[in-house]
PDB file of N, CA and C in Angstrom:
ATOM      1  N   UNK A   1     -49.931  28.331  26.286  1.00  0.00           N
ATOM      2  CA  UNK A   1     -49.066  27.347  26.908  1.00  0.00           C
ATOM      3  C   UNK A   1     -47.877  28.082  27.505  1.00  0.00           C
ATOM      4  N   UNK A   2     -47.885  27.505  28.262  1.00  0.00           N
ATOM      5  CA  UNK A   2     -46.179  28.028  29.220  1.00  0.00           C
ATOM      6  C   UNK A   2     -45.257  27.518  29.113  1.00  0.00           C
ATOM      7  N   UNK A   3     -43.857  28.343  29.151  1.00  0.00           N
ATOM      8  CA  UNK A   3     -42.692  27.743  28.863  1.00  0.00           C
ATOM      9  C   UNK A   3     -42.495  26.086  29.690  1.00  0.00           C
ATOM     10  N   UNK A   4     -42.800  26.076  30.676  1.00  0.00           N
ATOM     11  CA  UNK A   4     -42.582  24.838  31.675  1.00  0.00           C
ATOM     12  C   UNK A   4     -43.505  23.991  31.201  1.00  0.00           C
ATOM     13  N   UNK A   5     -44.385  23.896  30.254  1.00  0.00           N
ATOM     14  CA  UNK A   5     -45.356  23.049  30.276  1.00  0.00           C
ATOM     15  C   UNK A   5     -45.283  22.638  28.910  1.00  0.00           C
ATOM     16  N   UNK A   6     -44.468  23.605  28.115  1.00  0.00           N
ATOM     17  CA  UNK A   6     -43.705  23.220  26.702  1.00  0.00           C
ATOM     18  C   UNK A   6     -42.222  22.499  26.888  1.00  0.00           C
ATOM     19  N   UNK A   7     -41.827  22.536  27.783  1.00  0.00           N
ATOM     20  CA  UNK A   7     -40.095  21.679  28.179  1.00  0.00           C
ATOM     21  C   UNK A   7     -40.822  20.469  28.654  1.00  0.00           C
ATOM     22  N   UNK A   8     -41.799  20.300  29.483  1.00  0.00           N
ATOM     23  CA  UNK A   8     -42.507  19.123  29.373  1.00  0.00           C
ATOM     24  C   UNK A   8     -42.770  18.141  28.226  1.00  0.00           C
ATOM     25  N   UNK A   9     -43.154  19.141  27.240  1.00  0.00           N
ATOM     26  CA  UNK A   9     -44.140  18.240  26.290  1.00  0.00           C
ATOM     27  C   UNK A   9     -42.983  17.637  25.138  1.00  0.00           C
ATOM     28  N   UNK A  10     -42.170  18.782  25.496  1.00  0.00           N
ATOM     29  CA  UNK A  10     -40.694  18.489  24.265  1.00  0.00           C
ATOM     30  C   UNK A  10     -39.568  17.304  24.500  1.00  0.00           C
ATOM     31  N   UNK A  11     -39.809  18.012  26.268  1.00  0.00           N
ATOM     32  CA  UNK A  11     -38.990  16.160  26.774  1.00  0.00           C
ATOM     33  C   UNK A  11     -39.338  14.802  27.048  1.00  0.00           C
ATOM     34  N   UNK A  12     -40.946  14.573  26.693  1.00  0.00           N
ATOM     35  CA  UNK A  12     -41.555  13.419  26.502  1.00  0.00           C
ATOM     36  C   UNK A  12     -41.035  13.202  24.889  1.00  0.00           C
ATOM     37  N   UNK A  13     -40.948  14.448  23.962  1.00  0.00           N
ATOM     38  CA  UNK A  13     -41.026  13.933  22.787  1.00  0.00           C
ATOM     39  C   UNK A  13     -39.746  13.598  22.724  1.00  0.00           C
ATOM     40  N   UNK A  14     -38.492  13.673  23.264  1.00  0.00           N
ATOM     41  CA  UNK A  14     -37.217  13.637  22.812  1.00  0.00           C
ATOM     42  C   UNK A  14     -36.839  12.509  22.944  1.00  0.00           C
ATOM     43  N   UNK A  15     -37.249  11.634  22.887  1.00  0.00           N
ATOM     44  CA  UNK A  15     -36.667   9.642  23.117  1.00  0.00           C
ATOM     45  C   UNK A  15     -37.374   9.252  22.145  1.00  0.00           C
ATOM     46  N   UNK A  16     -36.512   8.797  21.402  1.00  0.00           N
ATOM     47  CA  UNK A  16     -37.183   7.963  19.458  1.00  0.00           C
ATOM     48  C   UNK A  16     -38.027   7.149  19.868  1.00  0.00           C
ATOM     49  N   UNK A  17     -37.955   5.914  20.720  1.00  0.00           N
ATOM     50  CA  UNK A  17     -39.201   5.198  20.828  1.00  0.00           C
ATOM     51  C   UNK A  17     -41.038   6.061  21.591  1.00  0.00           C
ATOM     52  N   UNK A  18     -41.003   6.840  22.131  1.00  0.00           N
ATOM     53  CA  UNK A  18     -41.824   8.162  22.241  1.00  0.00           C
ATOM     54  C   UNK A  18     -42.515   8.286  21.348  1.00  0.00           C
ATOM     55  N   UNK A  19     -41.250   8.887  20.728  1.00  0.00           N
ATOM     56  CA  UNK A  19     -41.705   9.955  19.534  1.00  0.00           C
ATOM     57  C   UNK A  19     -42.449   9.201  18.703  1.00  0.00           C
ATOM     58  N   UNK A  20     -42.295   7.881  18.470  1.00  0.00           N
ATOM     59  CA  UNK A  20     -42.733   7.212  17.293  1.00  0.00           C
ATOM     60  C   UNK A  20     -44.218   6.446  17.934  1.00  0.00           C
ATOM     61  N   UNK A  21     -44.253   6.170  19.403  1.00  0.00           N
ATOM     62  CA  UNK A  21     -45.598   5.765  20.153  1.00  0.00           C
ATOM     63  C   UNK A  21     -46.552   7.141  20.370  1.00  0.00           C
ATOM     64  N   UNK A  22     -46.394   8.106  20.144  1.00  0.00           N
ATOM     65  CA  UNK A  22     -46.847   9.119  20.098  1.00  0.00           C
ATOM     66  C   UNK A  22     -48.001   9.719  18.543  1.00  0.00           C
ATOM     67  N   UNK A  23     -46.892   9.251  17.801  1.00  0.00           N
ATOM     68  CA  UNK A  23     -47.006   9.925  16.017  1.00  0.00           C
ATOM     69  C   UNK A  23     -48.037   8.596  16.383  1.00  0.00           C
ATOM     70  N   UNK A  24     -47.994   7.452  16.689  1.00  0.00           N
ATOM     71  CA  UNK A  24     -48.852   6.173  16.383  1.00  0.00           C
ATOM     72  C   UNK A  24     -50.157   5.807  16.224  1.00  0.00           C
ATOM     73  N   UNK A  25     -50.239   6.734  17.800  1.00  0.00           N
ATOM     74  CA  UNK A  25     -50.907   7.265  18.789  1.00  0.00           C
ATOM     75  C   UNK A  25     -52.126   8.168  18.330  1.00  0.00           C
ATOM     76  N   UNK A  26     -51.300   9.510  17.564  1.00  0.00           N
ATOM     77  CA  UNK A  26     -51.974  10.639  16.450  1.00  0.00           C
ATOM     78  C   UNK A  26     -52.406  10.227  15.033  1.00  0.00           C
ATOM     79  N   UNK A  27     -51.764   9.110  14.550  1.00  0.00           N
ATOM     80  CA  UNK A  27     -52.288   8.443  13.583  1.00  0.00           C
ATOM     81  C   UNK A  27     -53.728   7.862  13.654  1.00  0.00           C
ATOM     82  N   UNK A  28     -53.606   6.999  15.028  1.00  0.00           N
ATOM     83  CA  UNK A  28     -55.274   6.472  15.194  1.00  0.00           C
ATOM     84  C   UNK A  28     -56.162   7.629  15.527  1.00  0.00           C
ATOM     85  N   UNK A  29     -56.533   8.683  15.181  1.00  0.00           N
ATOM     86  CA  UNK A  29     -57.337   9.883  15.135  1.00  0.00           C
ATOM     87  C   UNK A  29     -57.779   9.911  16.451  1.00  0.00           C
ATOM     88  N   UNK A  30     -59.442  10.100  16.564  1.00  0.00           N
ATOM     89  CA  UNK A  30     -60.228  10.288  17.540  1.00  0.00           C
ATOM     90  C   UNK A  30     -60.573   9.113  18.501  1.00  0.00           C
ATOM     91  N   UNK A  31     -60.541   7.864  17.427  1.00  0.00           N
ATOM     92  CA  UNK A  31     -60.839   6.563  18.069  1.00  0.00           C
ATOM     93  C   UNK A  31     -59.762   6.040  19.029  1.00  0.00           C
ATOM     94  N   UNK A  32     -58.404   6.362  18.940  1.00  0.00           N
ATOM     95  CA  UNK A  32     -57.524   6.462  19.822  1.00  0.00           C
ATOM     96  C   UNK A  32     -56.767   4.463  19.699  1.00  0.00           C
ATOM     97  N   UNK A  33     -56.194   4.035  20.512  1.00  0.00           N
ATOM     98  CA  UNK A  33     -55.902   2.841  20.358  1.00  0.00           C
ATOM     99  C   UNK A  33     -55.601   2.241  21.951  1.00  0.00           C
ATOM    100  N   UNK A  34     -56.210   0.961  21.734  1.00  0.00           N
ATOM    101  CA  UNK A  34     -55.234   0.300  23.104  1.00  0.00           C
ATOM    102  C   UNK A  34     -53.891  -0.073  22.899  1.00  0.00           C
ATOM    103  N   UNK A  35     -53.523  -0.647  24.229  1.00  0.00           N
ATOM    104  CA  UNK A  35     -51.872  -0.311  24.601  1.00  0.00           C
ATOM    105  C   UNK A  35     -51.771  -1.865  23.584  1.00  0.00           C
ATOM    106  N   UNK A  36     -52.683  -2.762  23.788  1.00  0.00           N
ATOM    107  CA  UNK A  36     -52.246  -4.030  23.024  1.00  0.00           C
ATOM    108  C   UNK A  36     -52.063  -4.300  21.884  1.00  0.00           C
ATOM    109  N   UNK A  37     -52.849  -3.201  20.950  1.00  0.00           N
ATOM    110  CA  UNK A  37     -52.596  -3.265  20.007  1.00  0.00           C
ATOM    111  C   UNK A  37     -51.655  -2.077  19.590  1.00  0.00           C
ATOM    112  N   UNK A  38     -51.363  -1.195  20.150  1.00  0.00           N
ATOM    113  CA  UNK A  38     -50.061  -0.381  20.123  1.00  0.00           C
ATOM    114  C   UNK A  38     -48.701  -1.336  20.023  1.00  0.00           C
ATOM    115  N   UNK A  39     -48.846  -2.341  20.935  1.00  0.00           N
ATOM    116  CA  UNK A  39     -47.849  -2.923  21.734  1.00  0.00           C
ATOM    117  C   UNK A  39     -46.760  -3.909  20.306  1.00  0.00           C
ATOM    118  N   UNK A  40     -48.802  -4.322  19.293  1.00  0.00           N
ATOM    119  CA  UNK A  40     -48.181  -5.541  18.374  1.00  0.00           C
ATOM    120  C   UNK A  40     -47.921  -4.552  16.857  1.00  0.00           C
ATOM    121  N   UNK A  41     -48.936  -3.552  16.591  1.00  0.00           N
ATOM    122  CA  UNK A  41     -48.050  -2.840  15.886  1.00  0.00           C
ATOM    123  C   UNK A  41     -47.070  -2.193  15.613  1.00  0.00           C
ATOM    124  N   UNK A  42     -46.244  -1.840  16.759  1.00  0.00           N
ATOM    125  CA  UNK A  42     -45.084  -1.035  16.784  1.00  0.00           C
ATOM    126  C   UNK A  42     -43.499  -2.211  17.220  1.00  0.00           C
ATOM    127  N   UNK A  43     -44.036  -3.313  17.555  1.00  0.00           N
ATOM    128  CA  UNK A  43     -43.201  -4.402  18.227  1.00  0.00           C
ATOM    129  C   UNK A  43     -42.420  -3.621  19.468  1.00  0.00           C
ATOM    130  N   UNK A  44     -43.467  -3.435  20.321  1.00  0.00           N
ATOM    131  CA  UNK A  44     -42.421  -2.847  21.756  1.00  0.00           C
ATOM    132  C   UNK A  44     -43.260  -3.314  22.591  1.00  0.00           C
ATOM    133  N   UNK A  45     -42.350  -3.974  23.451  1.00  0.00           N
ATOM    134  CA  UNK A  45     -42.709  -5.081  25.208  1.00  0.00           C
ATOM    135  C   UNK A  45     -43.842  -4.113  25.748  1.00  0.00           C
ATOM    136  N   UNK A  46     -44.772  -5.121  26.268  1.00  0.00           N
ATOM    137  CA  UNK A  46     -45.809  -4.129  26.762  1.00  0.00           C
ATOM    138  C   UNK A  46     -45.114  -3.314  28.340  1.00  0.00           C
ATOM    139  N   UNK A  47     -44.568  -3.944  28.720  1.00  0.00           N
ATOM    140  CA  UNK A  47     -43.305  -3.441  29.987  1.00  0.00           C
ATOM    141  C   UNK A  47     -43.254  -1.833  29.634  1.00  0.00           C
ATOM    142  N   UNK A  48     -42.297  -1.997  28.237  1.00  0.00           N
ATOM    143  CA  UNK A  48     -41.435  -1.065  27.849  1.00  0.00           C
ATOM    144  C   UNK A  48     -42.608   0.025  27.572  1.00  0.00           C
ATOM    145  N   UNK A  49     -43.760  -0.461  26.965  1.00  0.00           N
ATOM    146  CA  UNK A  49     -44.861   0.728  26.226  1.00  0.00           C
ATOM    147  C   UNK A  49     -45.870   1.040  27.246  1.00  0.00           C
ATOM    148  N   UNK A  50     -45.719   0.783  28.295  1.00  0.00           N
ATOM    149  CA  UNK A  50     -45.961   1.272  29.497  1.00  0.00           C
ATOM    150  C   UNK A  50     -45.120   2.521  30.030  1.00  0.00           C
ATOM    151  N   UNK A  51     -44.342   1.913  30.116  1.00  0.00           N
ATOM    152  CA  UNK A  51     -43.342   3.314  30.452  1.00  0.00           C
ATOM    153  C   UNK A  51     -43.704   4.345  29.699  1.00  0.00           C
ATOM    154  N   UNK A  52     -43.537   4.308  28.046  1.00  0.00           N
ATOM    155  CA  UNK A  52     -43.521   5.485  27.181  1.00  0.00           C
ATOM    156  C   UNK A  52     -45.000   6.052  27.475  1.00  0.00           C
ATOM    157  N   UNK A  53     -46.130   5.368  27.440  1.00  0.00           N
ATOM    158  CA  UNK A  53     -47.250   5.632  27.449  1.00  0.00           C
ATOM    159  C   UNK A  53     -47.452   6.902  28.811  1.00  0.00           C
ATOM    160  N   UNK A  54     -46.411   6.187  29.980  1.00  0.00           N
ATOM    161  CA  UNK A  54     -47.032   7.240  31.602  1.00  0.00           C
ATOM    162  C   UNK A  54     -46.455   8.060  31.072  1.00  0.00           C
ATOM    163  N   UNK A  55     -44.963   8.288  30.270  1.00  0.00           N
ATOM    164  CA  UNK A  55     -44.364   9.589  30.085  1.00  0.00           C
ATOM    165  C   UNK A  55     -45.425  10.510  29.773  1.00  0.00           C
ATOM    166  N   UNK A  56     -45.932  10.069  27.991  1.00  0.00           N
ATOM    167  CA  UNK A  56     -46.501  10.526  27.225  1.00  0.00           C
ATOM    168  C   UNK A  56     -48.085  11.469  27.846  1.00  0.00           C
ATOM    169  N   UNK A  57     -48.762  10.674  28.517  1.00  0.00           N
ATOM    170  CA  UNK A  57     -50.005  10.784  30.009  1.00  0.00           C
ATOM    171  C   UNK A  57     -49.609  12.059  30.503  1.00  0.00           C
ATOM    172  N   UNK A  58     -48.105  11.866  31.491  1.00  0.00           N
ATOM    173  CA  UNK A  58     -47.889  12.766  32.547  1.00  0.00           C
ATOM    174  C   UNK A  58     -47.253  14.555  31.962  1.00  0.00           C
ATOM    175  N   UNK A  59     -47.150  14.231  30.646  1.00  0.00           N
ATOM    176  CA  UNK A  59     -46.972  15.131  29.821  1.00  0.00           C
ATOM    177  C   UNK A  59     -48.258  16.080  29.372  1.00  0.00           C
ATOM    178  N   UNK A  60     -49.250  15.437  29.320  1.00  0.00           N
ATOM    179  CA  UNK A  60     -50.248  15.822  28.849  1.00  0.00           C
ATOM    180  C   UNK A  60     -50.594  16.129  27.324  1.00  0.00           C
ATOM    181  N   UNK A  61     -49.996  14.776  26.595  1.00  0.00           N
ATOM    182  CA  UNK A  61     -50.021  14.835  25.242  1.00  0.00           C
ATOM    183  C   UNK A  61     -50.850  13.704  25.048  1.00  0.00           C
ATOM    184  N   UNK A  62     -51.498  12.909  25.991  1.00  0.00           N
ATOM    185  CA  UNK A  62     -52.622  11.453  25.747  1.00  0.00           C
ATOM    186  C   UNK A  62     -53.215  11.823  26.629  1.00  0.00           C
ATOM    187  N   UNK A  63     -54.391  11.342  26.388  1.00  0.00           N
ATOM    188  CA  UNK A  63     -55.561  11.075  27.680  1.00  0.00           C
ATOM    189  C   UNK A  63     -55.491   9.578  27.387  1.00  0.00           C
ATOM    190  N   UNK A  64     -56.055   8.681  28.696  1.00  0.00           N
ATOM    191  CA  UNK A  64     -56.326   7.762  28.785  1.00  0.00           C
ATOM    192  C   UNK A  64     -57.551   7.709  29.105  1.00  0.00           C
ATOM    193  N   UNK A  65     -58.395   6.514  28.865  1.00  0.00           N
ATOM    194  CA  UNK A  65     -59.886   6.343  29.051  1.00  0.00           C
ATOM    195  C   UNK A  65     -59.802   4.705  29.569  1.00  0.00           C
ATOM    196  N   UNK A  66     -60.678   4.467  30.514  1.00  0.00           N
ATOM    197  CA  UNK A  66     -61.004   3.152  31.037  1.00  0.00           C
ATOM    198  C   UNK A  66     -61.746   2.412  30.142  1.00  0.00           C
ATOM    199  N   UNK A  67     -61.833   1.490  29.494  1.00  0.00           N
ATOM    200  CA  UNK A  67     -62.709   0.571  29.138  1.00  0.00           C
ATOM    201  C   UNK A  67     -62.639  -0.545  29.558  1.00  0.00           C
ATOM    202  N   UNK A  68     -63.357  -0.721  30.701  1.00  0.00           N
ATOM    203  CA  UNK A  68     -63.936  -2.480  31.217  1.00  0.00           C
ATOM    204  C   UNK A  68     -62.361  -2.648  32.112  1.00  0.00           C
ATOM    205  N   UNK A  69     -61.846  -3.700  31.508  1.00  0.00           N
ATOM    206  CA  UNK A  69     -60.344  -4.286  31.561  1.00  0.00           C
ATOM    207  C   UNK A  69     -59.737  -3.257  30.583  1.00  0.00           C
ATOM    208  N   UNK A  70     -59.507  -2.929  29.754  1.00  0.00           N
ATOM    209  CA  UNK A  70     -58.589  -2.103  28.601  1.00  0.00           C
ATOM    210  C   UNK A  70     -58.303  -1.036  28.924  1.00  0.00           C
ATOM    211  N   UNK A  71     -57.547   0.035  28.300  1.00  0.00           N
ATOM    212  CA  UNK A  71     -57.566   1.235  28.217  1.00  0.00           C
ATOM    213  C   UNK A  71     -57.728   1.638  27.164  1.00  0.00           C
ATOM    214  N   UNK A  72     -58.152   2.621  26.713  1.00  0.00           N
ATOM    215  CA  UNK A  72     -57.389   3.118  25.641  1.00  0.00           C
ATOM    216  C   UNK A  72     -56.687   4.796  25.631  1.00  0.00           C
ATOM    217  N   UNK A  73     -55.822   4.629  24.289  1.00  0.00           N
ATOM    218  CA  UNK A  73     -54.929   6.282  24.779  1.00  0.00           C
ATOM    219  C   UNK A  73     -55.704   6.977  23.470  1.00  0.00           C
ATOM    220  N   UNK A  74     -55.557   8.337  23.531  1.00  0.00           N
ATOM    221  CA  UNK A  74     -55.877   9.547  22.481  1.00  0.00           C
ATOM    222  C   UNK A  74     -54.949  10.332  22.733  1.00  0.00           C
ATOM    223  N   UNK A  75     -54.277  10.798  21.245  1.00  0.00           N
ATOM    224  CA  UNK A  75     -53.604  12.049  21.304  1.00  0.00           C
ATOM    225  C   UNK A  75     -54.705  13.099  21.817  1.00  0.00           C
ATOM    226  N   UNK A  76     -53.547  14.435  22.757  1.00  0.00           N
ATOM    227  CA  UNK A  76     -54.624  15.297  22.487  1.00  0.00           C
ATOM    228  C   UNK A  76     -54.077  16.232  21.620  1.00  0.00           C
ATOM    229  N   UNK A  77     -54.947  16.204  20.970  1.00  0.00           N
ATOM    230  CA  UNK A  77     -54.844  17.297  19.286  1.00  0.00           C
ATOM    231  C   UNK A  77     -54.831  18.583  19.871  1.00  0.00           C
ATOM    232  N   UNK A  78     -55.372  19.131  20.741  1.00  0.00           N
ATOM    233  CA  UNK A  78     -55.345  20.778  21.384  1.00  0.00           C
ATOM    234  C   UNK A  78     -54.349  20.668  21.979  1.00  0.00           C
ATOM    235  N   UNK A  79     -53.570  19.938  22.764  1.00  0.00           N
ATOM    236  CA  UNK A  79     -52.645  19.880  23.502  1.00  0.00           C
ATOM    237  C   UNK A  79     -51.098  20.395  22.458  1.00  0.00           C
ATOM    238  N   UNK A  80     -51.201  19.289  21.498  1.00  0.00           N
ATOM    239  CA  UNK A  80     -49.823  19.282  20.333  1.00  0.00           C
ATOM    240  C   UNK A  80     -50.420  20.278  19.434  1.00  0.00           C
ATOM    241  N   UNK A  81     -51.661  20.752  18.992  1.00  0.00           N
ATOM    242  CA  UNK A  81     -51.401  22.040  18.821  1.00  0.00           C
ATOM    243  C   UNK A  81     -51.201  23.412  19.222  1.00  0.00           C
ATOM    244  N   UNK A  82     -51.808  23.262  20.732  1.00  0.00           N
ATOM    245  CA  UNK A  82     -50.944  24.397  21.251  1.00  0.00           C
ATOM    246  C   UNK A  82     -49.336  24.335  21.857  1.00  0.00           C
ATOM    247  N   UNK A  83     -48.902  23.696  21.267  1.00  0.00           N
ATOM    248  CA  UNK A  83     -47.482  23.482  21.785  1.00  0.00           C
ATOM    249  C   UNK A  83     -47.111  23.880  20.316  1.00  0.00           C
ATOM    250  N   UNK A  84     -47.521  23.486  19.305  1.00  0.00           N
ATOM    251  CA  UNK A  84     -47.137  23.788  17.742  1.00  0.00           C
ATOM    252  C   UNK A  84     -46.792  25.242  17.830  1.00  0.00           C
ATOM    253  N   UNK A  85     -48.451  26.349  18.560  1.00  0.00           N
ATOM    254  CA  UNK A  85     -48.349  27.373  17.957  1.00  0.00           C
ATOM    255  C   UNK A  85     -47.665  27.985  19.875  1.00  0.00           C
ATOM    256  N   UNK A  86     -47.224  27.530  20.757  1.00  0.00           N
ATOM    257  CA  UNK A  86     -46.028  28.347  21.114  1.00  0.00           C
ATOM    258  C   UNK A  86     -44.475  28.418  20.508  1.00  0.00           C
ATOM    259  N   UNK A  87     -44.447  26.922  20.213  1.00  0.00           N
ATOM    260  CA  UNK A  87     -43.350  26.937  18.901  1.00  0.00           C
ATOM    261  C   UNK A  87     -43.416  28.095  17.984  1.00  0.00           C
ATOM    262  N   UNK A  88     -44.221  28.196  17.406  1.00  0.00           N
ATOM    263  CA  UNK A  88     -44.600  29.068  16.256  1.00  0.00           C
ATOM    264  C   UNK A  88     -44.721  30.913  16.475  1.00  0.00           C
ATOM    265  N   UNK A  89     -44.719  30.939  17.819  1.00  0.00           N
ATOM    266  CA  UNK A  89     -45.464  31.884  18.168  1.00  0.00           C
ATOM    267  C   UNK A  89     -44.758  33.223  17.882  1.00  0.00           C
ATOM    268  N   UNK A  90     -43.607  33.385  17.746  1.00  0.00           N
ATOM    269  CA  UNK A  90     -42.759  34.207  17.587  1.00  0.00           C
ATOM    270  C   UNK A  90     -42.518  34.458  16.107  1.00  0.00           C
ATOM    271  N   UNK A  91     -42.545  33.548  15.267  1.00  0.00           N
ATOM    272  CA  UNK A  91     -42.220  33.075  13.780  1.00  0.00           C
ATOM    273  C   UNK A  91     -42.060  34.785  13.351  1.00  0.00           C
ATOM    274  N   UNK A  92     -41.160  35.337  12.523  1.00  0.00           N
ATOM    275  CA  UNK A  92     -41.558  36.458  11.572  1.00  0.00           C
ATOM    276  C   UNK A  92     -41.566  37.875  12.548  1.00  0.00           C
ATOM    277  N   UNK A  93     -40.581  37.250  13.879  1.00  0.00           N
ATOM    278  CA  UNK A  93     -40.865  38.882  14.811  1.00  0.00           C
ATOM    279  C   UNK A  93     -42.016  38.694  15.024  1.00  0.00           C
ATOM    280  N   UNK A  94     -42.880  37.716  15.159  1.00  0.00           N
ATOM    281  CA  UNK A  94     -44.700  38.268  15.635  1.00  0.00           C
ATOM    282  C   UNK A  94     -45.480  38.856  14.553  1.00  0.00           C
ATOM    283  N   UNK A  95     -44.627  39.901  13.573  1.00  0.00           N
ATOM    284  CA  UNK A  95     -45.685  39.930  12.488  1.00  0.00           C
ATOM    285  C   UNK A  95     -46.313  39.177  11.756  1.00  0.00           C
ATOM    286  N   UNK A  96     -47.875  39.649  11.539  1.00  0.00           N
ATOM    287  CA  UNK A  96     -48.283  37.785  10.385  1.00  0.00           C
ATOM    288  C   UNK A  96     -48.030  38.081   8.687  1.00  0.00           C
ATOM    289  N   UNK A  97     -46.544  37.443   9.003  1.00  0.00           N
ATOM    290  CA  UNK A  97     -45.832  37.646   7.341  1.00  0.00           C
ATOM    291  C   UNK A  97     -46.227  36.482   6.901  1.00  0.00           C
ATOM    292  N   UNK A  98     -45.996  35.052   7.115  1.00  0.00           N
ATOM    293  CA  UNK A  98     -47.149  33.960   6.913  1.00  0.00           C
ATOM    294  C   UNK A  98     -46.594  32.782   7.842  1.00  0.00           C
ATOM    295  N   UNK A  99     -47.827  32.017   7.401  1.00  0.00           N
ATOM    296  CA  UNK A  99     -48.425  30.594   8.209  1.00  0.00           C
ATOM    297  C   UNK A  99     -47.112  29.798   8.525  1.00  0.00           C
ATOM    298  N   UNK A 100     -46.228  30.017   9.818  1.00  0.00           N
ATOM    299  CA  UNK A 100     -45.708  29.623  10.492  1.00  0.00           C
ATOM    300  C   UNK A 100     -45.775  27.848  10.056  1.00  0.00           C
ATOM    301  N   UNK A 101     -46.892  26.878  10.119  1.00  0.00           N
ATOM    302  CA  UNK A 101     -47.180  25.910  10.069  1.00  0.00           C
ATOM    303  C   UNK A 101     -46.585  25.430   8.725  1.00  0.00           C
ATOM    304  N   UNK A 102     -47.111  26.130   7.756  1.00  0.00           N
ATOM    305  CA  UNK A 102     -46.818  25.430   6.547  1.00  0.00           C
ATOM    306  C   UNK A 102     -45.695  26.825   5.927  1.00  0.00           C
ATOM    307  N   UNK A 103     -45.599  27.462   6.629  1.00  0.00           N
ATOM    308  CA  UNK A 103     -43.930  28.229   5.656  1.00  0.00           C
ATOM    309  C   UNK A 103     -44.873  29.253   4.378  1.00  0.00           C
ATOM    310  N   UNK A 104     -45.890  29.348   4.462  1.00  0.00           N
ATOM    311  CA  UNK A 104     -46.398  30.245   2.809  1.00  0.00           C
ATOM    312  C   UNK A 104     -46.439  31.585   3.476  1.00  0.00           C
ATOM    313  N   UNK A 105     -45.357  32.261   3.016  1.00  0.00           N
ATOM    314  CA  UNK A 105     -45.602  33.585   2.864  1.00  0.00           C
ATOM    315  C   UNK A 105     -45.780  34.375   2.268  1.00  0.00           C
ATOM    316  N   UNK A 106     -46.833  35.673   3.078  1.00  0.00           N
ATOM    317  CA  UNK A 106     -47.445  36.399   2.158  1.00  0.00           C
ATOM    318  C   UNK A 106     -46.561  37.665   1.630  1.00  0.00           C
ATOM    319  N   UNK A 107     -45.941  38.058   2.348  1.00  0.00           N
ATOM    320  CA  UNK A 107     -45.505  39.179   2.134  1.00  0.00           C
ATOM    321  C   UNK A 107     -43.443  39.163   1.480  1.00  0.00           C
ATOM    322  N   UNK A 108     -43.354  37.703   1.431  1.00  0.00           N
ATOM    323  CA  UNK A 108     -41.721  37.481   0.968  1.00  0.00           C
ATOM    324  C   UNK A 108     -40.764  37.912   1.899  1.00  0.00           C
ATOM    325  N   UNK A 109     -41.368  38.405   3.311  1.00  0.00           N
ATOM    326  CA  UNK A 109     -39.926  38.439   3.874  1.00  0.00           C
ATOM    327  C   UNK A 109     -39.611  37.333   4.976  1.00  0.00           C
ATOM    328  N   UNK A 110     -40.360  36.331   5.167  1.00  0.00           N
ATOM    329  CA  UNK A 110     -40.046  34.906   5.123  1.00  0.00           C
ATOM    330  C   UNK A 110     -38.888  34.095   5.011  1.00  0.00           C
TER     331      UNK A 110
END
């Protein structure tokens, strides 16, 4: 991932209502969710979860899929994890002292 394409993904995430249609979003796994029922579990105007949703799209942290009349959204899991591990990527000077993700290190200088 590239720096410009990580200031992307960080400034979709930086608005609380986002962030939280997003996590929602990653919660419904693979099966993904429509916007309507996004709309009644989270209590946000379908107006408003429109908006967050194109952010979220034009970011490239959802895919959208057509169904019939519906849509539905999917996190993409490769997407937020490669944004995890450019976050990460540096962790420890670059040496693999440990798992960046979960903090266990092997070697104690962590």
């Amino acid at each position: 991932m590239d720096e410009d394409v990580a200031v992307k993904a960080l400034a979709a995430l930086s608005q609380a209502s986002r962030l939280k249609v997003f996590r929602a979003i990653v919660g419904t796994g693979p099966e993904g969710i429509q916007p309507g029922q996004l709309s009644t579990a989270l209590d946000i105007p379908a107006n408003t979860l429109s908006f967050h949703l194109k952010e979220l799209h034009h970011a490239a942290l959802v895919s959208v899929q057509r169904e019939g009349r519906f849509l539905r959204y999917r996190a993409d899991l490769a997407a937020m994890q490669s944004l995890m591990d450019f976050l990460t990527a540096h962790c420890c000077q670059g040496v693999p002292c440990c798992d960046p993700i979960n903090l266990n290190c092997e070697s104690g200088n962590c």
